[in-house]
C-alpha atoms as a PDB file:
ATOM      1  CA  UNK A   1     156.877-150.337  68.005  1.00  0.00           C
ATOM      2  CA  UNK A   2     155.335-151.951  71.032  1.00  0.00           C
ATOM      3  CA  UNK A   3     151.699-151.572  71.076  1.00  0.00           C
ATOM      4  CA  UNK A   4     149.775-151.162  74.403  1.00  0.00           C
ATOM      5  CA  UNK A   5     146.192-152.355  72.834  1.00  0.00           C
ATOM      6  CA  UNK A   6     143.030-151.175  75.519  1.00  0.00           C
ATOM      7  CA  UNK A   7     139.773-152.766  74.070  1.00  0.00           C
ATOM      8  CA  UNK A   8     139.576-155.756  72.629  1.00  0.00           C
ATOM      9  CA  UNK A   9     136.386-155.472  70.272  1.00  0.00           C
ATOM     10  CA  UNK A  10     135.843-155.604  66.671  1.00  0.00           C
ATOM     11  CA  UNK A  11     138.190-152.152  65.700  1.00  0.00           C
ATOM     12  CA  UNK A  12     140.421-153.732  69.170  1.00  0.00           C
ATOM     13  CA  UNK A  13     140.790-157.029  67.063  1.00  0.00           C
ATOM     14  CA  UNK A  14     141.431-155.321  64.065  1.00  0.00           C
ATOM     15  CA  UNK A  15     144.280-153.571  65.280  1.00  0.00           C
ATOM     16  CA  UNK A  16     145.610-156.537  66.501  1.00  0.00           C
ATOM     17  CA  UNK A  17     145.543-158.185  63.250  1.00  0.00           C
ATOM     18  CA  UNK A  18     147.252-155.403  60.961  1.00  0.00           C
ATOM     19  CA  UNK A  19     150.023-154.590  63.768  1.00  0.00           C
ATOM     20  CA  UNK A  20     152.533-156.890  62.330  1.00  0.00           C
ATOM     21  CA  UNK A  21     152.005-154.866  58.864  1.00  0.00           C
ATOM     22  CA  UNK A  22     153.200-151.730  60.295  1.00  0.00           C
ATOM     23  CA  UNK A  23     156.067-153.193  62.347  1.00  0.00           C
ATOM     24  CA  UNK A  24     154.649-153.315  65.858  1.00  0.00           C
ATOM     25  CA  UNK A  25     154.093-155.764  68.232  1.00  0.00           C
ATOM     26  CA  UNK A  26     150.862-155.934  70.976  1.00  0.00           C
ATOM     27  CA  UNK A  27     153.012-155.797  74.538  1.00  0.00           C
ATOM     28  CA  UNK A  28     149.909-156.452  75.887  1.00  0.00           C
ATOM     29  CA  UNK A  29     145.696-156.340  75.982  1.00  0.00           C
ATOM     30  CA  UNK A  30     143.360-154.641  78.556  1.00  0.00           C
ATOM     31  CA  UNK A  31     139.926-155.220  77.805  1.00  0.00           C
ATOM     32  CA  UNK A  32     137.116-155.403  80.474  1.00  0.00           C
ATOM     33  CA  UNK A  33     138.044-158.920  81.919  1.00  0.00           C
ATOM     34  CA  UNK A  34     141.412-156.988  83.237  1.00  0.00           C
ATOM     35  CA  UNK A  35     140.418-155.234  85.942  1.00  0.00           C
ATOM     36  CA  UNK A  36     141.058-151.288  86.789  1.00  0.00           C
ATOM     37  CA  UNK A  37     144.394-152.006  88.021  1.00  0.00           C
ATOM     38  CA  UNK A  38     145.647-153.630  84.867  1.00  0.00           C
ATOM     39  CA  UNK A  39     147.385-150.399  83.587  1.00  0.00           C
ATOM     40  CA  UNK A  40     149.306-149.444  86.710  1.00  0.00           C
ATOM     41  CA  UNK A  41     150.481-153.078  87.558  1.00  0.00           C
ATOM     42  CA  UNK A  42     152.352-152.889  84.113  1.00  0.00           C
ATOM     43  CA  UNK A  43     152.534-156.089  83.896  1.00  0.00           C
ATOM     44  CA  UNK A  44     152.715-155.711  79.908  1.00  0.00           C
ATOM     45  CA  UNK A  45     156.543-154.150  80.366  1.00  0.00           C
ATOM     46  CA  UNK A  46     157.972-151.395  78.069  1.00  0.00           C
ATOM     47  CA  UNK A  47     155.453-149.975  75.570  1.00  0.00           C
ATOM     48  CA  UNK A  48     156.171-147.172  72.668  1.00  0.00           C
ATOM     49  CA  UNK A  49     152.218-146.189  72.756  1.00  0.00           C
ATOM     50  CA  UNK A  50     148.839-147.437  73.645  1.00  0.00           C
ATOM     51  CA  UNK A  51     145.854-147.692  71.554  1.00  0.00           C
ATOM     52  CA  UNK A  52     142.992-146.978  73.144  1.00  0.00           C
ATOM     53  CA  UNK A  53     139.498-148.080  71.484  1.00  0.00           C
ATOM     54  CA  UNK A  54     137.526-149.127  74.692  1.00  0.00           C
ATOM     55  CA  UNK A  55     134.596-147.118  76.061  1.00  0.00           C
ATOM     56  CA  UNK A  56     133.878-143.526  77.113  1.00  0.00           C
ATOM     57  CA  UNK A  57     133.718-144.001  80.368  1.00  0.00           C
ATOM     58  CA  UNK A  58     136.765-146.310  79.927  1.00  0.00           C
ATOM     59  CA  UNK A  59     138.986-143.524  78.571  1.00  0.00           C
ATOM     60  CA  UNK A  60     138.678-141.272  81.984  1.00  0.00           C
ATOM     61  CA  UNK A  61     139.887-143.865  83.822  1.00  0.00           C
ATOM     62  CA  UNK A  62     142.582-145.131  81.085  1.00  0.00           C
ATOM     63  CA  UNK A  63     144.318-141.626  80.295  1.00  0.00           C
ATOM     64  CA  UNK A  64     145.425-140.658  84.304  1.00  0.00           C
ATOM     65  CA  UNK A  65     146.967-144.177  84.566  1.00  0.00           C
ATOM     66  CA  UNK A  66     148.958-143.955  81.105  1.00  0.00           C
ATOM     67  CA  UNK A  67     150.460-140.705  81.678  1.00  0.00           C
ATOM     68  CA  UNK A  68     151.005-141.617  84.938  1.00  0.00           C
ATOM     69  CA  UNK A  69     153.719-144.186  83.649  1.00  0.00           C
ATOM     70  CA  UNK A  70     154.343-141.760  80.608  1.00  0.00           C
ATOM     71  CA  UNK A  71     152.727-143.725  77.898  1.00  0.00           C
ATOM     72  CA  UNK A  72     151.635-141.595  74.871  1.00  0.00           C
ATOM     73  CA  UNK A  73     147.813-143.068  73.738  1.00  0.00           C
ATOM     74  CA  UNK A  74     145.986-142.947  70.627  1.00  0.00           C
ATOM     75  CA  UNK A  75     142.367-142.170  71.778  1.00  0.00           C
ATOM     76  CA  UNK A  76     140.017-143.902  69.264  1.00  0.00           C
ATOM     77  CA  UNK A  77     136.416-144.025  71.230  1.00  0.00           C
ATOM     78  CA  UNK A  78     134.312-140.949  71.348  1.00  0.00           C
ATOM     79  CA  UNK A  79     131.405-139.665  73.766  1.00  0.00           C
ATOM     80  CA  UNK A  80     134.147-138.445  76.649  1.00  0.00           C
ATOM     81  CA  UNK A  81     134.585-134.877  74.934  1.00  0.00           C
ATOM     82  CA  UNK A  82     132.745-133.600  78.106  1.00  0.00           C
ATOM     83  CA  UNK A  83     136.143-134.483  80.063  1.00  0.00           C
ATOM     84  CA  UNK A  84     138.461-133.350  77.070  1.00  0.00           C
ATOM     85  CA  UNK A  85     139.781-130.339  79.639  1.00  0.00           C
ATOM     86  CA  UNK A  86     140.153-132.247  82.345  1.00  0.00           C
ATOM     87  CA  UNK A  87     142.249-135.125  80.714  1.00  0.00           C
ATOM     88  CA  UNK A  88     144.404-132.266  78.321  1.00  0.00           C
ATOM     89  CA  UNK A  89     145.520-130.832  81.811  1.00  0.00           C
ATOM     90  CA  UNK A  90     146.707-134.465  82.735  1.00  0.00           C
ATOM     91  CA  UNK A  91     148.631-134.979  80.087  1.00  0.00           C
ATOM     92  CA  UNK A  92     150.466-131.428  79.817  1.00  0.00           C
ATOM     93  CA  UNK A  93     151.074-132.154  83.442  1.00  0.00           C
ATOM     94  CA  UNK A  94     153.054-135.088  82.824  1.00  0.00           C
ATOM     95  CA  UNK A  95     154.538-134.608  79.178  1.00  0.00           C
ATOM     96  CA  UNK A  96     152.933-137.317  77.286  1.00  0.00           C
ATOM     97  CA  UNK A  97     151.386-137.531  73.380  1.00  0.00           C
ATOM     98  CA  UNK A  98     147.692-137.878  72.953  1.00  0.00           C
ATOM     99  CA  UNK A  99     146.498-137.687  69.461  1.00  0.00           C
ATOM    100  CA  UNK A 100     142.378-138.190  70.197  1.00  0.00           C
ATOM    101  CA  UNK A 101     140.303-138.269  66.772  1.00  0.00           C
ATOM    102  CA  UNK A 102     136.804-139.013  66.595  1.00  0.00           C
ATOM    103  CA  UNK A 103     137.306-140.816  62.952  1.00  0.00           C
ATOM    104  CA  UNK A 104     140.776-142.174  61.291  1.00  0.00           C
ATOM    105  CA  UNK A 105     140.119-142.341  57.884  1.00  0.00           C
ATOM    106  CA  UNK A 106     142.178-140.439  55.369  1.00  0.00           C
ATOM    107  CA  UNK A 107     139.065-140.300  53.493  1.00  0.00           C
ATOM    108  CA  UNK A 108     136.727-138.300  56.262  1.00  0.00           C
ATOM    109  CA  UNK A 109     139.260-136.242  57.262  1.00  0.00           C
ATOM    110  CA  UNK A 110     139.551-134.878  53.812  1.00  0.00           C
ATOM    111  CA  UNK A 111     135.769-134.606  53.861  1.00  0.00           C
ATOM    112  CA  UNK A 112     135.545-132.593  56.084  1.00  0.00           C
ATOM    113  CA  UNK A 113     138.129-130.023  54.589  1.00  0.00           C
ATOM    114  CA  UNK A 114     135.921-130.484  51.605  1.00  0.00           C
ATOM    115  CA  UNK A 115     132.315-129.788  53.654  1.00  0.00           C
ATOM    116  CA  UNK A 116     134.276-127.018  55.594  1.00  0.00           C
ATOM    117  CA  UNK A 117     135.046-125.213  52.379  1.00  0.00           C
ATOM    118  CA  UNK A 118     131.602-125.464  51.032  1.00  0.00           C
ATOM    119  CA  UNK A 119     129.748-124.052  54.321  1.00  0.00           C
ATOM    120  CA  UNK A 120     132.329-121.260  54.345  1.00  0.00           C
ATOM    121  CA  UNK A 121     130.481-120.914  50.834  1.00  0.00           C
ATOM    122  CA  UNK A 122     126.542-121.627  51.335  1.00  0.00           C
ATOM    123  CA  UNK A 123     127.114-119.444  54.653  1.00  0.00           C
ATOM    124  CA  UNK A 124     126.933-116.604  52.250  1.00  0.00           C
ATOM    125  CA  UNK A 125     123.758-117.166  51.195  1.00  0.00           C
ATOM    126  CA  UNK A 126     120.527-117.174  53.644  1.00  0.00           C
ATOM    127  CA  UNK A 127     118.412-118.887  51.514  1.00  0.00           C
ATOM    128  CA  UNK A 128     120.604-122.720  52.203  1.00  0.00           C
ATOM    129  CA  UNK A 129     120.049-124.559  54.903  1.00  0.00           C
ATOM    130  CA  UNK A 130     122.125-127.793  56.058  1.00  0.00           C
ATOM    131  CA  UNK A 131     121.716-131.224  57.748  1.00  0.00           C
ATOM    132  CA  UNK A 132     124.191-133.791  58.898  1.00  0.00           C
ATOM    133  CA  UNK A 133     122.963-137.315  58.484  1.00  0.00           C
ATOM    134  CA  UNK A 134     124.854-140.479  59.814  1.00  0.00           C
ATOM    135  CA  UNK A 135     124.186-144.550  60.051  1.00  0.00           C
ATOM    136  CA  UNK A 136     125.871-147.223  61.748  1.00  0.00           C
ATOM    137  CA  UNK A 137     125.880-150.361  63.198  1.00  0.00           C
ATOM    138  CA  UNK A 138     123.449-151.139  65.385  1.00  0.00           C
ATOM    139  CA  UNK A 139     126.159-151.891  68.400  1.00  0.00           C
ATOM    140  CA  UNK A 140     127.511-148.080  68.102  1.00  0.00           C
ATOM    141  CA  UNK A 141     126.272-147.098  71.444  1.00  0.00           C
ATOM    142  CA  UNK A 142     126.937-142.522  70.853  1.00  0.00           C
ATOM    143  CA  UNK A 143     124.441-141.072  68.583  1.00  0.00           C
ATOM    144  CA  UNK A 144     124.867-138.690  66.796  1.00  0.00           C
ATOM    145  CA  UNK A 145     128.589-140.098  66.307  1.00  0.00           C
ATOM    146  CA  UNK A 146     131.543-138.168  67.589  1.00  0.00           C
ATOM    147  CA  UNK A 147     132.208-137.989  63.816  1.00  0.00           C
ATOM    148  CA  UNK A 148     129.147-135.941  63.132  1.00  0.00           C
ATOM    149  CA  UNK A 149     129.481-133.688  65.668  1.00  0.00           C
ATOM    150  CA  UNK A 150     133.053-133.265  64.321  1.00  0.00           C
ATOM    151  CA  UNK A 151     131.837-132.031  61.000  1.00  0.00           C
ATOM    152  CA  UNK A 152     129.427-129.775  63.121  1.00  0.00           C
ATOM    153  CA  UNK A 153     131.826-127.802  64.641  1.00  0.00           C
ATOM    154  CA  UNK A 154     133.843-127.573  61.586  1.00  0.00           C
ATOM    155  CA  UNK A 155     131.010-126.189  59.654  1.00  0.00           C
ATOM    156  CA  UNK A 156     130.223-123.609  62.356  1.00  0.00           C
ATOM    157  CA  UNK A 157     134.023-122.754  62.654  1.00  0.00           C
ATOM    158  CA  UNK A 158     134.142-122.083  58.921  1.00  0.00           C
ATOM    159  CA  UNK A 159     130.989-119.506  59.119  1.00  0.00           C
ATOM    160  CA  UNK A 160     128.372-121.127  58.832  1.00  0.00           C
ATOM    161  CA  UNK A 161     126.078-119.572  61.584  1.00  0.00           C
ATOM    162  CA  UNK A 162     122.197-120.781  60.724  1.00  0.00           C
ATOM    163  CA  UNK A 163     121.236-124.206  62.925  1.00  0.00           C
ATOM    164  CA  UNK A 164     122.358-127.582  61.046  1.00  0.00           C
ATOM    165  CA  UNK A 165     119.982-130.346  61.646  1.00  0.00           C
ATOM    166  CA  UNK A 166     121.737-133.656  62.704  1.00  0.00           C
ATOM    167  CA  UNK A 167     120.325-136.934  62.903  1.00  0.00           C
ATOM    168  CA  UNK A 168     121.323-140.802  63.149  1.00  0.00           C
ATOM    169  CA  UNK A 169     120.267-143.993  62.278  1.00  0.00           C
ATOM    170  CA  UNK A 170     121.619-147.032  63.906  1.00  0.00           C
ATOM    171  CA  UNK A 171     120.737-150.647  62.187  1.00  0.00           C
ATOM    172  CA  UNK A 172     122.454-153.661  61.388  1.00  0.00           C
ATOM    173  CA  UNK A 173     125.925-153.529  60.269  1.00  0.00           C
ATOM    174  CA  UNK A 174     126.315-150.551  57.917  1.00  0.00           C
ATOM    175  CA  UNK A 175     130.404-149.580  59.343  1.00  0.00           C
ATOM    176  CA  UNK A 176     129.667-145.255  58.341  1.00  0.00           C
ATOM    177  CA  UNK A 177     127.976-143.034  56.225  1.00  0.00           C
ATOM    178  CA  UNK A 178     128.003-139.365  56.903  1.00  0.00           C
ATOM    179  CA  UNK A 179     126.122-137.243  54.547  1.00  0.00           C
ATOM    180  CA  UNK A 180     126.138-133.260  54.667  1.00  0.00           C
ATOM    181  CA  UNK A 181     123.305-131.532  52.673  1.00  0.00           C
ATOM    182  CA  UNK A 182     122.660-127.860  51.712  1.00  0.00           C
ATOM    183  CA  UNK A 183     119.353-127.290  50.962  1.00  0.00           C
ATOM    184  CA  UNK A 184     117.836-123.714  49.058  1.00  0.00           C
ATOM    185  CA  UNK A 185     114.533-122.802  47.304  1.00  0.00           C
ATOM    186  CA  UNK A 186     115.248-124.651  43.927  1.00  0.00           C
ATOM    187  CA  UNK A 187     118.119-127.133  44.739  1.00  0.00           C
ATOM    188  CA  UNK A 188     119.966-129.773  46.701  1.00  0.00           C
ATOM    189  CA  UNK A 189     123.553-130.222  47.283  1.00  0.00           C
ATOM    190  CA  UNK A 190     124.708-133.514  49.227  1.00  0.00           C
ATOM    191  CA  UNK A 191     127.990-134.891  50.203  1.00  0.00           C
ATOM    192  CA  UNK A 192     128.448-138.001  51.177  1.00  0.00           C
ATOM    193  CA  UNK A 193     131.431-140.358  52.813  1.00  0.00           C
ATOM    194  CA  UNK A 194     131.000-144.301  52.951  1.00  0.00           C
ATOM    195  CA  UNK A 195     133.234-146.671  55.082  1.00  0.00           C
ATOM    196  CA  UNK A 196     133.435-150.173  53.361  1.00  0.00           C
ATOM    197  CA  UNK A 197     135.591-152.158  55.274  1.00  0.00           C
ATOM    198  CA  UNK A 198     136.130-150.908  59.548  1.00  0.00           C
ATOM    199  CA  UNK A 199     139.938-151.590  58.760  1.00  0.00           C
ATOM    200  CA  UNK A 200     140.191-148.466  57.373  1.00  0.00           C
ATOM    201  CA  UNK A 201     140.116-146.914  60.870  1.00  0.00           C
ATOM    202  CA  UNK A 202     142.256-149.455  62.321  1.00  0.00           C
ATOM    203  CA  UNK A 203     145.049-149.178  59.758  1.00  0.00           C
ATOM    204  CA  UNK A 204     144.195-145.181  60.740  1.00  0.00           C
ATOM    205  CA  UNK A 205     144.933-145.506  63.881  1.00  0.00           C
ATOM    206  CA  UNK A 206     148.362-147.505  63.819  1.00  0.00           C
ATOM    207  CA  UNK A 207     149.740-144.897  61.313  1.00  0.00           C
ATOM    208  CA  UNK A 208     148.520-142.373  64.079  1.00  0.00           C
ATOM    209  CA  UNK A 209     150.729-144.689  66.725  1.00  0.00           C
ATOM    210  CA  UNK A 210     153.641-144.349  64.742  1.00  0.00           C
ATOM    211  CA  UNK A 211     153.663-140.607  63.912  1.00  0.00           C
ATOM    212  CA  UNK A 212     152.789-139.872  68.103  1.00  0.00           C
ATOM    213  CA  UNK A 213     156.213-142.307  69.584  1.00  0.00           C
ATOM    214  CA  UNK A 214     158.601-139.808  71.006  1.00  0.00           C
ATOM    215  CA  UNK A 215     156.066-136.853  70.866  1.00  0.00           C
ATOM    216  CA  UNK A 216     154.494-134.396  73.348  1.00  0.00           C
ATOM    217  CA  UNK A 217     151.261-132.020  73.686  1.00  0.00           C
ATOM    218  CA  UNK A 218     147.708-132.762  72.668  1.00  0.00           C
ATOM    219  CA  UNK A 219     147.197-133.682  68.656  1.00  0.00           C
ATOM    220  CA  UNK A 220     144.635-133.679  66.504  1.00  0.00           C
ATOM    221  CA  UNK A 221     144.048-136.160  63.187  1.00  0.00           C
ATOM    222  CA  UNK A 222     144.857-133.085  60.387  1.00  0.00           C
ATOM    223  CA  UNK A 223     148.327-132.299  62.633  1.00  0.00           C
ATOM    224  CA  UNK A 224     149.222-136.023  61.074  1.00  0.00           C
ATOM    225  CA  UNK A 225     148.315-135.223  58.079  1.00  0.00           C
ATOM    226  CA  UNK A 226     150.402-131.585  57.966  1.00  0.00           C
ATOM    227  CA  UNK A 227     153.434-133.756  59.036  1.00  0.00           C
ATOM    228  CA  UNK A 228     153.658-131.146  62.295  1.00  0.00           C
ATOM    229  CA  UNK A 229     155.920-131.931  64.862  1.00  0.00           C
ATOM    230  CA  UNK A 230     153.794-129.557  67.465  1.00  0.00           C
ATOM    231  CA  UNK A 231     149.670-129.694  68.454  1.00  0.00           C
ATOM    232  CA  UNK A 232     148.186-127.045  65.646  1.00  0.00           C
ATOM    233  CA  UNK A 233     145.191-125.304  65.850  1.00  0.00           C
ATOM    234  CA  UNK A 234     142.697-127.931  64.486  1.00  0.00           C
ATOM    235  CA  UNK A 235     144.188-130.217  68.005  1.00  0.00           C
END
């Protein structure tokens, strides 16, 4: 698998560093020394897939010039969801992959199935109220993270209609935390996911590269996970 790699930061470098482990080989690097042309010139040659972990502002420009030369992406970087329409129509138009997730750890993503089924729960019950609380690193520049939000919408999809508080912290070098509460008259209920080590959402996002070569439409994270050959409803 060759590997078109756009950013070339910490989770950029990271990538970088695992690729050999998953059989794949970095064709080539765009980071913000390359210039806006860097994609179309191809100078990089034949590539299976790019990764893209850049900026959001990056990714607007990045997506039109991949599917113009039919490169599926991985779409890493969050804070762009505004132009989520806008770039899904680009890629039906031309036929490429795109599998866009706002966090790539096995371990979130089955979070959130787990918070989902608990609001679909507490959403019977007036009396609860939730919050969404998340810290990072104090270079994460979208707050609350696209993460967060994520849960949000999952926890409003699954029923649960009252308002749910979110906040963020951002200091020194703490790589995630999301916590989901559920708060009633006499008790607490928390949940609460912890990223150790940032590799966990590179190694994420390489397994994500591999499952997307060769496919077409607009994926979601839990359409890896389901093993589906065709964008599901969660995409």
């Amino acid at each position: 698998m060759r590997i078109l790699l756009l950013g070339h930061g910490r989770m950029g470098q990271l990538v970088e560093s695992l690729a050999a482990s998953y059989d794949a080989t970095i064709a080539g690097v765009i980071d913000e020394n390359s210039g806006d042309r860097a994609i179309a010139d191809g100078a990089f040659g034949d590539v299976d897939v790019a990764i893209d972990f850049t900026l959001a502002q990056a990714v607007r420009r990045n997506l039109p010039q991949l599917a113009a030369r039919k490169i599926n992406v991985v779409i890493g970087t969050t804070g762009w969801q505004a132009e989520e329409a806008s770039l899904r129509a680009i890629a039906e138009q031309t036929g490429i992959g795109v599998l866009a997730a706002s966090n790539f750890s096995l371990g979130m993503n089955i979070f959130q199935l787990a918070v989902e089924e608990a609001s679909r729960n507490f959403a019977k019950h007036a009396e609860f109220g939730a919050w969404i609380h998340e810290a990072h690193h104090i270079m994460k520049k979208d707050a609350p993270s696209g993460t967060a939000l994520t849960i949000k919408q999952g926890m409003e999809g699954a029923g649960f209609a009252r308002p749910i508080d979110v906040s963020s912290t951002r200091a020194g070098s703490i790589p995630g935390t999301h916590t989901v509460g559920f708060d009633g008259p006499s008790e607490t209920i928390e949940l609460t996911h912890t990223v150790r080590d940032r590799a966990v959402f590179a190694r994420g996002a390489l397994v994500a590269a591999k499952w997307l070569v060769g496919k077409q439409g607009w994926f979601s994270i839990r359409d890896l996970l389901a093993g589906s050959r065709e964008p599901g409803a969660g995409s």
